[in-house]
PDB file of N, CA and C in Angstrom:
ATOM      1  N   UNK A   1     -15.556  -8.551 -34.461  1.00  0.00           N
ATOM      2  CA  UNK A   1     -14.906  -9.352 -35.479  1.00  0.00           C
ATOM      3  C   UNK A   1     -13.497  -9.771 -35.074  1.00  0.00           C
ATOM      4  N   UNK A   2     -13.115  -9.200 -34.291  1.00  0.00           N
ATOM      5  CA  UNK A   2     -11.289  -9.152 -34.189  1.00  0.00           C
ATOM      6  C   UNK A   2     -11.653 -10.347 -32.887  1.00  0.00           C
ATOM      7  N   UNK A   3     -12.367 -10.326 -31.898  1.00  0.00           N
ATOM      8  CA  UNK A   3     -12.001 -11.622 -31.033  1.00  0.00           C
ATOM      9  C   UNK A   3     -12.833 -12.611 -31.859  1.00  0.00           C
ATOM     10  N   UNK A   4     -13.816 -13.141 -32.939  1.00  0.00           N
ATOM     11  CA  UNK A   4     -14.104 -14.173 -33.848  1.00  0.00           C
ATOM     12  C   UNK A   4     -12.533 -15.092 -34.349  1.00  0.00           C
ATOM     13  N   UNK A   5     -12.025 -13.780 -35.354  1.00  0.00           N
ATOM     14  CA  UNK A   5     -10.882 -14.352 -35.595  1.00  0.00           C
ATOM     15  C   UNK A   5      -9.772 -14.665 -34.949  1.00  0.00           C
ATOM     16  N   UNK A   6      -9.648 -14.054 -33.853  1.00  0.00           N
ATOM     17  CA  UNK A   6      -8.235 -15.126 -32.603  1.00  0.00           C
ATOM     18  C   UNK A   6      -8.940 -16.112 -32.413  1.00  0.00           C
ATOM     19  N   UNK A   7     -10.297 -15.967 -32.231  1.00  0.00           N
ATOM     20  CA  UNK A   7     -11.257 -17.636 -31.423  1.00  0.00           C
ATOM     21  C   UNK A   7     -10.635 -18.566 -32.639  1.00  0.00           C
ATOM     22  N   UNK A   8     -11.274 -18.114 -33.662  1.00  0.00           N
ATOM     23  CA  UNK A   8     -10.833 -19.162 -34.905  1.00  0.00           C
ATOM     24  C   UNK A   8      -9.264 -19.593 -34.891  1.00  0.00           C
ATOM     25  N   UNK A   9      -8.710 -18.838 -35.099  1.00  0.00           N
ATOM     26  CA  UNK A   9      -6.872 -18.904 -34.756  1.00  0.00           C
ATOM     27  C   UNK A   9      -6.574 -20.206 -33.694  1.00  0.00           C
ATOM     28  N   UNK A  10      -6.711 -19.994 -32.468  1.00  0.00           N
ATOM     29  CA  UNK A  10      -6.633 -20.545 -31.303  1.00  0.00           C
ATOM     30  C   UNK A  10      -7.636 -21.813 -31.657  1.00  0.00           C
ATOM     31  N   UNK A  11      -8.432 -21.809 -32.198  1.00  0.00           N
ATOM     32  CA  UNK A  11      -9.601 -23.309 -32.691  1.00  0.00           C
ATOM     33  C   UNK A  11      -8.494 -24.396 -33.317  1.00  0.00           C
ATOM     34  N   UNK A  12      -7.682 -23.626 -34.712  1.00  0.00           N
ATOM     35  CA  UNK A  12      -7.237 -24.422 -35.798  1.00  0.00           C
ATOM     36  C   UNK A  12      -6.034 -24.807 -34.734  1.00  0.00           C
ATOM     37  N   UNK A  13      -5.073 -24.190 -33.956  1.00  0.00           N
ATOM     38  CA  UNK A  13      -4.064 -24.402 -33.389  1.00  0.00           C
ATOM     39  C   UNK A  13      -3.996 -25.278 -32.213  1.00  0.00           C
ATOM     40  N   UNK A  14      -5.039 -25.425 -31.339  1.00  0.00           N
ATOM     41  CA  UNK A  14      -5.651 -26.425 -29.842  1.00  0.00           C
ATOM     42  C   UNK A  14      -7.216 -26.531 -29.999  1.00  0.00           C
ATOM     43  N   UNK A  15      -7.502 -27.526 -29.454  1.00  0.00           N
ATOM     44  CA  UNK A  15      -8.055 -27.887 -29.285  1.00  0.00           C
ATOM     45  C   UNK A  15      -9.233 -26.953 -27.906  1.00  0.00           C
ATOM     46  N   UNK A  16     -10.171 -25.513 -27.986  1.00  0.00           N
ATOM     47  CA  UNK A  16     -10.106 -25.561 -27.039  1.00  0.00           C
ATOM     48  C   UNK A  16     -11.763 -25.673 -26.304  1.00  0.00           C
ATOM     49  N   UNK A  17     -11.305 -25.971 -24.983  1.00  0.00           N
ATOM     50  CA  UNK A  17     -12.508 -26.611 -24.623  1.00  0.00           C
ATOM     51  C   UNK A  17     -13.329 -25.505 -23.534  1.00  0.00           C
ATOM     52  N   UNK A  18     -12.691 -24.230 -23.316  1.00  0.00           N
ATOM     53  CA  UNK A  18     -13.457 -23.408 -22.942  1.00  0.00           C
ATOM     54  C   UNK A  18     -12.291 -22.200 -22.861  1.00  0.00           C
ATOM     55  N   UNK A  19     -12.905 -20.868 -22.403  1.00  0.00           N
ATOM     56  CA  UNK A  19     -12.289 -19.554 -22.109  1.00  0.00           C
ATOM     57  C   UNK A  19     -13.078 -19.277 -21.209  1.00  0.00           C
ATOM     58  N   UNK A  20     -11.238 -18.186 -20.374  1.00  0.00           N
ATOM     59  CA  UNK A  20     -11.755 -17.690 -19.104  1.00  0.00           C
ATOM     60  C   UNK A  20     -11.620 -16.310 -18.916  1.00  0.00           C
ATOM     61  N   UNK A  21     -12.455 -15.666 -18.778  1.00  0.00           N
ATOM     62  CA  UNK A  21     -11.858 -14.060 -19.461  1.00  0.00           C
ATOM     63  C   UNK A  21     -12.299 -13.067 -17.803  1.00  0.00           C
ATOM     64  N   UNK A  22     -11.688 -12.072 -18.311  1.00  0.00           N
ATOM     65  CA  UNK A  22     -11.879 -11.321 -16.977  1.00  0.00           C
ATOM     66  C   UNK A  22     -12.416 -10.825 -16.378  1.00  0.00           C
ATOM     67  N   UNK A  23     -13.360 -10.130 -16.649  1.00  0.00           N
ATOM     68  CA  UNK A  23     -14.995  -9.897 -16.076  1.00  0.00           C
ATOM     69  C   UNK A  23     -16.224  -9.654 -17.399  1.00  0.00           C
ATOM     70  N   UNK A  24     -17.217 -10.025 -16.629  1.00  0.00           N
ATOM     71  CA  UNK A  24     -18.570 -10.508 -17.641  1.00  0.00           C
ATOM     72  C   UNK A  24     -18.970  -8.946 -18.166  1.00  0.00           C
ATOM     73  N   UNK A  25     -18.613  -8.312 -17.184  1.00  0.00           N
ATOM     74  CA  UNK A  25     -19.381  -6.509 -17.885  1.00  0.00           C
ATOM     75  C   UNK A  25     -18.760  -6.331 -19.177  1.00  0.00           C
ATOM     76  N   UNK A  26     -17.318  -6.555 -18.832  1.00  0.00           N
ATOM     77  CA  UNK A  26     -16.476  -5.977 -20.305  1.00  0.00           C
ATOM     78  C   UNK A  26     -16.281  -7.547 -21.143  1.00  0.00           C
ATOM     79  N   UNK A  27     -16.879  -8.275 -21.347  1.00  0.00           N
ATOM     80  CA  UNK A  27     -16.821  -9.321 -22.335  1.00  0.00           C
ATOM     81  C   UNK A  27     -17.454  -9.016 -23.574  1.00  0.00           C
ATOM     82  N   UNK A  28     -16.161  -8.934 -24.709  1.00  0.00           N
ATOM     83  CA  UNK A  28     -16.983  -8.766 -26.054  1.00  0.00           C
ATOM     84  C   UNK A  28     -17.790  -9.980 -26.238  1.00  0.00           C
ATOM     85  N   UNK A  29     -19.266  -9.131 -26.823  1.00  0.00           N
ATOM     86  CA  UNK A  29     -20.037  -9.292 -27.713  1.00  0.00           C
ATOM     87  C   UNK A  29     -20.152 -10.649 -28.639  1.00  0.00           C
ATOM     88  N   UNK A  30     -18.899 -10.423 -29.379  1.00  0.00           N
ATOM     89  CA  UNK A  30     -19.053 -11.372 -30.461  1.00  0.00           C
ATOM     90  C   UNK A  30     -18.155 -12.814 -30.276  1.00  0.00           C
ATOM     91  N   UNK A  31     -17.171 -12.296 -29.275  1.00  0.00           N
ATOM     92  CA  UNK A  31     -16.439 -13.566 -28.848  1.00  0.00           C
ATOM     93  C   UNK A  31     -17.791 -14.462 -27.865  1.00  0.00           C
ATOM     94  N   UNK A  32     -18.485 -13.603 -27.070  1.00  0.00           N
ATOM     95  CA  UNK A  32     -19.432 -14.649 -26.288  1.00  0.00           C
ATOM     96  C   UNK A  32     -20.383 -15.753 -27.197  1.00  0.00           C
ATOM     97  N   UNK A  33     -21.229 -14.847 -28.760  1.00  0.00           N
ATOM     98  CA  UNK A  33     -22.194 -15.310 -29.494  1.00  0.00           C
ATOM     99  C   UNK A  33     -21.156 -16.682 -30.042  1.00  0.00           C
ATOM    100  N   UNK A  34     -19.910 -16.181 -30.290  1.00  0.00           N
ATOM    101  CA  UNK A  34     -18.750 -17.294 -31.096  1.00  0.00           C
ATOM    102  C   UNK A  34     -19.075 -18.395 -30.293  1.00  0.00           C
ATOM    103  N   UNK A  35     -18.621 -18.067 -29.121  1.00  0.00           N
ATOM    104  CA  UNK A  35     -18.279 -19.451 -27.791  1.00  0.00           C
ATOM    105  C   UNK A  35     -19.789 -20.187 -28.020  1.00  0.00           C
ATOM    106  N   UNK A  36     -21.010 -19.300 -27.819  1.00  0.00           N
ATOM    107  CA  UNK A  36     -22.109 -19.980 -28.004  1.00  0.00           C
ATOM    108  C   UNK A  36     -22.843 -20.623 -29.174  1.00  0.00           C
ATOM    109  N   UNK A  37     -22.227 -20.374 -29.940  1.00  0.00           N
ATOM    110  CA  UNK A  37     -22.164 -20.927 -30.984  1.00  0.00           C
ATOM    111  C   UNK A  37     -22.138 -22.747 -31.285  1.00  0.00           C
ATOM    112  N   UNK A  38     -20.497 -22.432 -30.931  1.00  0.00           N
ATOM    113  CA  UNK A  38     -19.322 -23.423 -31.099  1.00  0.00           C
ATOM    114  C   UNK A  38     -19.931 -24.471 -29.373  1.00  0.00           C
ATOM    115  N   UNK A  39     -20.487 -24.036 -28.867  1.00  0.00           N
ATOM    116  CA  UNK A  39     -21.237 -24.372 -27.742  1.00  0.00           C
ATOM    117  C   UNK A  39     -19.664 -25.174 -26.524  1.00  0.00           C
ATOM    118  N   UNK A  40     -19.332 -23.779 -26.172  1.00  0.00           N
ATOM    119  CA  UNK A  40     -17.671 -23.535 -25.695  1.00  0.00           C
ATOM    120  C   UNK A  40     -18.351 -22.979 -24.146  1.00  0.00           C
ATOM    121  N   UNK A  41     -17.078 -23.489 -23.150  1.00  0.00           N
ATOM    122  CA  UNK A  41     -17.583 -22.543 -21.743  1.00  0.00           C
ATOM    123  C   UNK A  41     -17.169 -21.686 -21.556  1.00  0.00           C
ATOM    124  N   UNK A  42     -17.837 -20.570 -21.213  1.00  0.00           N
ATOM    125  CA  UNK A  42     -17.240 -19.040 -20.723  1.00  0.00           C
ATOM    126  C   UNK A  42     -17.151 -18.997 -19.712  1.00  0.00           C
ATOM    127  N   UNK A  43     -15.916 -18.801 -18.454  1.00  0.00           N
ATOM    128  CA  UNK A  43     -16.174 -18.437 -17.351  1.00  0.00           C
ATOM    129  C   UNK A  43     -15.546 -16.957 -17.276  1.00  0.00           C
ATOM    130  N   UNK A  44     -15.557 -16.536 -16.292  1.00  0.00           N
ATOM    131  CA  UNK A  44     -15.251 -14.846 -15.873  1.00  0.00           C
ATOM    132  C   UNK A  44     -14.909 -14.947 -14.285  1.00  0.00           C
ATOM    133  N   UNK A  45     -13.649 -14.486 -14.708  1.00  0.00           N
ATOM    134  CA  UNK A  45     -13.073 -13.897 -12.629  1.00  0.00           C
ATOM    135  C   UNK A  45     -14.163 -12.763 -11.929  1.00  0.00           C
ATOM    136  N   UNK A  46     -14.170 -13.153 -11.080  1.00  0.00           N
ATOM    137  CA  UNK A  46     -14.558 -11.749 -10.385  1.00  0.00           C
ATOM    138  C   UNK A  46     -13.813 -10.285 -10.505  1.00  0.00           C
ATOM    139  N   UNK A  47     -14.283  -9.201  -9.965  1.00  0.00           N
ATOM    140  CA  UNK A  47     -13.529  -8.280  -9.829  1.00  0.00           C
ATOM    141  C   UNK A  47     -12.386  -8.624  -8.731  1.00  0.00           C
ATOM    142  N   UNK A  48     -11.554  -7.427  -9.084  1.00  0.00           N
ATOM    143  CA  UNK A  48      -9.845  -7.937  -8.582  1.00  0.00           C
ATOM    144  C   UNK A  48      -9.156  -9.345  -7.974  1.00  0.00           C
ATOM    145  N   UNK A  49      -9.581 -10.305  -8.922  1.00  0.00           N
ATOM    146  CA  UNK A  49      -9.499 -11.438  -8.863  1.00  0.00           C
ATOM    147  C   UNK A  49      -8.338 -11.964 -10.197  1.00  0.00           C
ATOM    148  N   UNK A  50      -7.959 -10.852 -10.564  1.00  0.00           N
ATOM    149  CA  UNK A  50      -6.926 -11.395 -11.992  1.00  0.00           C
ATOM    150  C   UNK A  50      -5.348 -12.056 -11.289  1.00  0.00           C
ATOM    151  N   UNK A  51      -5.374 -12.608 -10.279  1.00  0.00           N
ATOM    152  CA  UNK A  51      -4.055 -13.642  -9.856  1.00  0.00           C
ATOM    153  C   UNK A  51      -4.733 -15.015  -9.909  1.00  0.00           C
ATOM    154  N   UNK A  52      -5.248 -15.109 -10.342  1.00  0.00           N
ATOM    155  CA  UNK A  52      -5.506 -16.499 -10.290  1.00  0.00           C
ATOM    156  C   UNK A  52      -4.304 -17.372 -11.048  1.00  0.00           C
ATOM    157  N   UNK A  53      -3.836 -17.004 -12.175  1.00  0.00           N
ATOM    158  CA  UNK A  53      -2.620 -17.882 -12.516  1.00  0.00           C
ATOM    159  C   UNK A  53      -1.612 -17.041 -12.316  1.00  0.00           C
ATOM    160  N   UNK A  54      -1.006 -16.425 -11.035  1.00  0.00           N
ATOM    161  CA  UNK A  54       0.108 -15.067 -10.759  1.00  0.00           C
ATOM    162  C   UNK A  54       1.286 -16.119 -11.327  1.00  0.00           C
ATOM    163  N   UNK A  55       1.366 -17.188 -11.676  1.00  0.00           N
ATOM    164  CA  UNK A  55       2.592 -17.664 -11.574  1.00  0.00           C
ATOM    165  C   UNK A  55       3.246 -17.493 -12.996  1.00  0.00           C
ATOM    166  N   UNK A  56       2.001 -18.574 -14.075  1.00  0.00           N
ATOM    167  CA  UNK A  56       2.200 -18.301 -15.834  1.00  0.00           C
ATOM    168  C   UNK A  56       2.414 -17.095 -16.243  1.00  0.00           C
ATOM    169  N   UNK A  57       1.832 -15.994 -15.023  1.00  0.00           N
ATOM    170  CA  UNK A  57       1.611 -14.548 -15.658  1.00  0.00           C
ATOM    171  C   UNK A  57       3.288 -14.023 -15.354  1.00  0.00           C
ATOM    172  N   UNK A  58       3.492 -14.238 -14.411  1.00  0.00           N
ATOM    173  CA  UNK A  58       4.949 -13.530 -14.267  1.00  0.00           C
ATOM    174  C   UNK A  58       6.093 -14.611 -14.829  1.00  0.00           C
ATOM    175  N   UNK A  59       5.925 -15.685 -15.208  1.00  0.00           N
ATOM    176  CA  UNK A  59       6.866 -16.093 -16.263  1.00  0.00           C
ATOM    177  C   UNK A  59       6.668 -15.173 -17.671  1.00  0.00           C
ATOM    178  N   UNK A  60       5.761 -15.257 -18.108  1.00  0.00           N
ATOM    179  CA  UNK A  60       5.163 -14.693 -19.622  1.00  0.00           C
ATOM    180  C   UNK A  60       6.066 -12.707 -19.306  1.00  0.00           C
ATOM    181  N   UNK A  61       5.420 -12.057 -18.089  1.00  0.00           N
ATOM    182  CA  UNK A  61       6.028 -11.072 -17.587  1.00  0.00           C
ATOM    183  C   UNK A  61       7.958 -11.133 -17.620  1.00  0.00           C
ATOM    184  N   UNK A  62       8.682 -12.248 -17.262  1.00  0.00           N
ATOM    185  CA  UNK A  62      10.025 -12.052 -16.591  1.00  0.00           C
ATOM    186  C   UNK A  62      10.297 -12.821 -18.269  1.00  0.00           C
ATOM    187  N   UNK A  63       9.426 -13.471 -19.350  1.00  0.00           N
ATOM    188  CA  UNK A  63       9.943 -13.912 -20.535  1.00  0.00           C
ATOM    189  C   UNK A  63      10.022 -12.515 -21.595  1.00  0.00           C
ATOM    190  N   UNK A  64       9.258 -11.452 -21.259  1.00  0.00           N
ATOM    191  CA  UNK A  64       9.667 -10.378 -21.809  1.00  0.00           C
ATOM    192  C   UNK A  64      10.467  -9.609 -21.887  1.00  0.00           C
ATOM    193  N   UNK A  65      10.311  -9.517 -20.451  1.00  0.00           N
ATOM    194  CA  UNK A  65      11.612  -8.561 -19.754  1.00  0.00           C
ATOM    195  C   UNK A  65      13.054  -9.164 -19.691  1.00  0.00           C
ATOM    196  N   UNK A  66      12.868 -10.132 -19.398  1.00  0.00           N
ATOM    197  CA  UNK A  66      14.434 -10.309 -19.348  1.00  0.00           C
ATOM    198  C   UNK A  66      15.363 -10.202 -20.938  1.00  0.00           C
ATOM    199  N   UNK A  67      14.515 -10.479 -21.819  1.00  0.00           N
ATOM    200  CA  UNK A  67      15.926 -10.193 -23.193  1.00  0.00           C
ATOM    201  C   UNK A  67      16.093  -8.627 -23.265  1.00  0.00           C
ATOM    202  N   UNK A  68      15.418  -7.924 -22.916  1.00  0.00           N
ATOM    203  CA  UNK A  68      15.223  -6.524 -22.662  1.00  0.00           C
ATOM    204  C   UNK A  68      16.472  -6.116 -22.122  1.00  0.00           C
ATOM    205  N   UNK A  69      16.903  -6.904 -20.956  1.00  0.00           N
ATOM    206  CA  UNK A  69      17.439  -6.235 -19.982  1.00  0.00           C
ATOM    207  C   UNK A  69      18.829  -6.975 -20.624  1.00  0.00           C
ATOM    208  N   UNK A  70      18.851  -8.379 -21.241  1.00  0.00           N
ATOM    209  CA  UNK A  70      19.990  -8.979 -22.202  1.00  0.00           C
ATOM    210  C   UNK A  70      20.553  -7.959 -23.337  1.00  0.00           C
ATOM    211  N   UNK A  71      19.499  -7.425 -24.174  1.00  0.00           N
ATOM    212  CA  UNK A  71      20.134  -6.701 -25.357  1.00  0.00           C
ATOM    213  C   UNK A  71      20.701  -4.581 -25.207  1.00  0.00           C
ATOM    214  N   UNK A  72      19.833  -4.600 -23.916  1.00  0.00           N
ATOM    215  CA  UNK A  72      20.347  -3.113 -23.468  1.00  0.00           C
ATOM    216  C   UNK A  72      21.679  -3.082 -23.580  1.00  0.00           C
ATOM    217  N   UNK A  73      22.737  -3.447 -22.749  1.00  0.00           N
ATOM    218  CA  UNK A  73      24.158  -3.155 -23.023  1.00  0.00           C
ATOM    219  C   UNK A  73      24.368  -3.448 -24.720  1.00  0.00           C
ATOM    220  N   UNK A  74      24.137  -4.764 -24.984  1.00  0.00           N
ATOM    221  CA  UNK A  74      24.334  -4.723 -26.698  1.00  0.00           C
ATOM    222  C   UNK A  74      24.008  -3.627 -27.568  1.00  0.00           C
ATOM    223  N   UNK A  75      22.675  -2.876 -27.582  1.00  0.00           N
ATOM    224  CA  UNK A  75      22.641  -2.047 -27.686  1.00  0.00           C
ATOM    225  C   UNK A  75      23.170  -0.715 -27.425  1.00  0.00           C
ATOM    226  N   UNK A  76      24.178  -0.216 -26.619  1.00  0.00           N
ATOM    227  CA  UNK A  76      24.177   0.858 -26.216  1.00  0.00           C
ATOM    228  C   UNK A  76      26.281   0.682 -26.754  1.00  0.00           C
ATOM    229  N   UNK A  77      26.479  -0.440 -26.731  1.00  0.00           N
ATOM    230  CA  UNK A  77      27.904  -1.086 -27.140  1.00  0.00           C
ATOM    231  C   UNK A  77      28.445  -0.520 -28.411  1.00  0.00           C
ATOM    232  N   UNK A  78      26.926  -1.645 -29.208  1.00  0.00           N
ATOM    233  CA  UNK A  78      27.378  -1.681 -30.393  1.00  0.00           C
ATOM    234  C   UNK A  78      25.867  -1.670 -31.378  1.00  0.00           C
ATOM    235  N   UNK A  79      25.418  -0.616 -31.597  1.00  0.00           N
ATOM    236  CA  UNK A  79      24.443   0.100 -32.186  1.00  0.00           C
ATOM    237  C   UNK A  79      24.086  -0.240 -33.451  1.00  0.00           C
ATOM    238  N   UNK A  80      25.202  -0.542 -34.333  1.00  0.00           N
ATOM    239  CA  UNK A  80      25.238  -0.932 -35.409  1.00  0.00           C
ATOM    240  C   UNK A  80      24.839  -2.235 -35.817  1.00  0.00           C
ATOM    241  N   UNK A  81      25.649  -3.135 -34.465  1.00  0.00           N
ATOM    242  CA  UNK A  81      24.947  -4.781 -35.071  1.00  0.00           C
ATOM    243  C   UNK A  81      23.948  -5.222 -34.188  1.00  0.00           C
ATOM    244  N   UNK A  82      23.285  -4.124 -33.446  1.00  0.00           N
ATOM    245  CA  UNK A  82      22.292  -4.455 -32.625  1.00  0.00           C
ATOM    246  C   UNK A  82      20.702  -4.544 -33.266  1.00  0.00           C
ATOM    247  N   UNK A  83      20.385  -5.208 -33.734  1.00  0.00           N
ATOM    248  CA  UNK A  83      18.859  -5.674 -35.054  1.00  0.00           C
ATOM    249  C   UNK A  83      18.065  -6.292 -34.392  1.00  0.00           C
ATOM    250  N   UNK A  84      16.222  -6.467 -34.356  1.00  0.00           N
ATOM    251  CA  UNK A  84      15.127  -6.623 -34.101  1.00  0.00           C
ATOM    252  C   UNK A  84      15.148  -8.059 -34.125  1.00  0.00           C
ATOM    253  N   UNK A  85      16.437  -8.549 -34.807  1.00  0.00           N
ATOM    254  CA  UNK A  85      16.510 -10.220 -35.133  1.00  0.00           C
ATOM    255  C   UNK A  85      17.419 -10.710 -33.968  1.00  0.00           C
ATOM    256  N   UNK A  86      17.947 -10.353 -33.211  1.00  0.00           N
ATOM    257  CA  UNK A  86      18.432 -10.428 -32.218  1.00  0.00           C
ATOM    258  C   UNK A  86      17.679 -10.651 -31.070  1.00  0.00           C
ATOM    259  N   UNK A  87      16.076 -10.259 -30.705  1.00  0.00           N
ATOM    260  CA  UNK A  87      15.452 -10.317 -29.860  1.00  0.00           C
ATOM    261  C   UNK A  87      14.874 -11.754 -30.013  1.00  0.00           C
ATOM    262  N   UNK A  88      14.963 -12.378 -30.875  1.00  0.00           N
ATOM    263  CA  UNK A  88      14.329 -13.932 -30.505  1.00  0.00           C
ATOM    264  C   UNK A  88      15.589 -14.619 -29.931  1.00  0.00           C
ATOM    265  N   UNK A  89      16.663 -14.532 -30.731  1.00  0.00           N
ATOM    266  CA  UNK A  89      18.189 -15.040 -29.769  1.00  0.00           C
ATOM    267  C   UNK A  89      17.826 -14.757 -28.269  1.00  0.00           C
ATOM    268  N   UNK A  90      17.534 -13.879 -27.488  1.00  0.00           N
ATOM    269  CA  UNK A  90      17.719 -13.426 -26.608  1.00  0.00           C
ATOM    270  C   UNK A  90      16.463 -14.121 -25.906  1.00  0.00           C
ATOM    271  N   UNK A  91      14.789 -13.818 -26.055  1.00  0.00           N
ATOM    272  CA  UNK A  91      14.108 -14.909 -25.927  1.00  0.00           C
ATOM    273  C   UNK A  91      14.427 -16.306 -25.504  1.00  0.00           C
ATOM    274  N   UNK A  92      15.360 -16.861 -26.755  1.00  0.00           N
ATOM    275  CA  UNK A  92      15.556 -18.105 -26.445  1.00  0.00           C
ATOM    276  C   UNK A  92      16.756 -18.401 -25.455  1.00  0.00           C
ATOM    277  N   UNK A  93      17.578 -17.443 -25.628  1.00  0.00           N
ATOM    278  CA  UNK A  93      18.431 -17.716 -24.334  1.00  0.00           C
ATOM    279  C   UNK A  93      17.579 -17.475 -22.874  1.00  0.00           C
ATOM    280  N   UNK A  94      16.730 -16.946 -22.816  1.00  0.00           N
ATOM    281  CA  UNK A  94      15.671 -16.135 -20.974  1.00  0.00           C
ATOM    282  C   UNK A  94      15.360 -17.694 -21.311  1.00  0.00           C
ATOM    283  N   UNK A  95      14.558 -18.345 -22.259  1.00  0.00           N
ATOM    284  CA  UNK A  95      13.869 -19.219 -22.151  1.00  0.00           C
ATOM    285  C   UNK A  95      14.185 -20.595 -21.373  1.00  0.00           C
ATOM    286  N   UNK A  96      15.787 -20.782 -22.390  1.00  0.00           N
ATOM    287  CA  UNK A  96      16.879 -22.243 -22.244  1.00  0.00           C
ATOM    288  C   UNK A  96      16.964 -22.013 -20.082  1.00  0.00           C
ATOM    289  N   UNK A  97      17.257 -20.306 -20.197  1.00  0.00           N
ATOM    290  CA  UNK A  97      17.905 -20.532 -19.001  1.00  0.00           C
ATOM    291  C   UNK A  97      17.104 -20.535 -17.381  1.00  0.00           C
ATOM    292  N   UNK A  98      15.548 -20.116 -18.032  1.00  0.00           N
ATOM    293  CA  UNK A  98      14.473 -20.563 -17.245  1.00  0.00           C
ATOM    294  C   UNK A  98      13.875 -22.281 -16.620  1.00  0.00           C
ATOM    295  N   UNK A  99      14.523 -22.799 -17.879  1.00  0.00           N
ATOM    296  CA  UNK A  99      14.341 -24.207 -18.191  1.00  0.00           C
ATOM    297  C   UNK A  99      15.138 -24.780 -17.186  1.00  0.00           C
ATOM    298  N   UNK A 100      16.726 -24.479 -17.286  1.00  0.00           N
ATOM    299  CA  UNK A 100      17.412 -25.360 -16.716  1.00  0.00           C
ATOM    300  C   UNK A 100      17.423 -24.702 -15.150  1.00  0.00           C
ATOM    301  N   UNK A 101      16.565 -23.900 -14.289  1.00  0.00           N
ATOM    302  CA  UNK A 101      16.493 -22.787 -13.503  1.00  0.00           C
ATOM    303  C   UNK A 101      15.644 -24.203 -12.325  1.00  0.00           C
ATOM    304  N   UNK A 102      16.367 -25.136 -10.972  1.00  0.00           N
ATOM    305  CA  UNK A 102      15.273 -25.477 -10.637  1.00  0.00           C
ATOM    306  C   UNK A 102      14.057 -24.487  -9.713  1.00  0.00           C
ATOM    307  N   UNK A 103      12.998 -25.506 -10.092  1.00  0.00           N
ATOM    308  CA  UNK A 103      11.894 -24.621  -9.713  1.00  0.00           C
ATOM    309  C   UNK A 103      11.903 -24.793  -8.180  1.00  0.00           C
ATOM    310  N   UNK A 104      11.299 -23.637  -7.745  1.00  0.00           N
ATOM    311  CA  UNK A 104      11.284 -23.384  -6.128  1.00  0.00           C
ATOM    312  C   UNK A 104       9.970 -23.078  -5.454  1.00  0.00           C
TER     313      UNK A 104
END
């Protein structure tokens, strides 16, 4: 039931025209009957084949980590005005400064 409803989620939000998931042994159940359903393509990596997008993955990876490594001193400073609402500030600053970062 729980991958039905992200499928649905991800339906209302894009448009999508297939999923690629990581190997066929461990593919839920009900997300496959969904896809077949909705008559969607499933593909599956091979085993130790999960770099296929190493690049999106370690942005998504260095978009986590880095406000992490932004709000540590804030935190350890000033404890008091350091709040959970602060971590999207920080987000969006890794983000702005990824942006203006040329690519190499």
């Amino acid at each position: 039931m729980k991958a039905k409803k992200a499928s649905n989620i991800f339906s209302m939000m894009y448009d999508v025209l297939s999923y690629h998931e990581d190997n066929q042994r461990f593919a839920d159940n009900a997300l496959v009957n969904d896809t077949n359903i909705q008559r969607k393509k499933v593909t599956y990596c091979g085993v130790n084949a999960h770099d296929q997008n190493r690049r999106a993955n370690k942005g998504a990876r260095d978009l986590k980590s880095q406000p992490r490594v932004l709000l540590m001193p804030a935190a350890q400073k000033w404890p008091e005005a350091s709040t959970p609402r602060l971590w999207l500030f920080a987000v969006r600053i890794t983000n702005e400064g990824r942006n203006l970062k040329p690519n190499s």
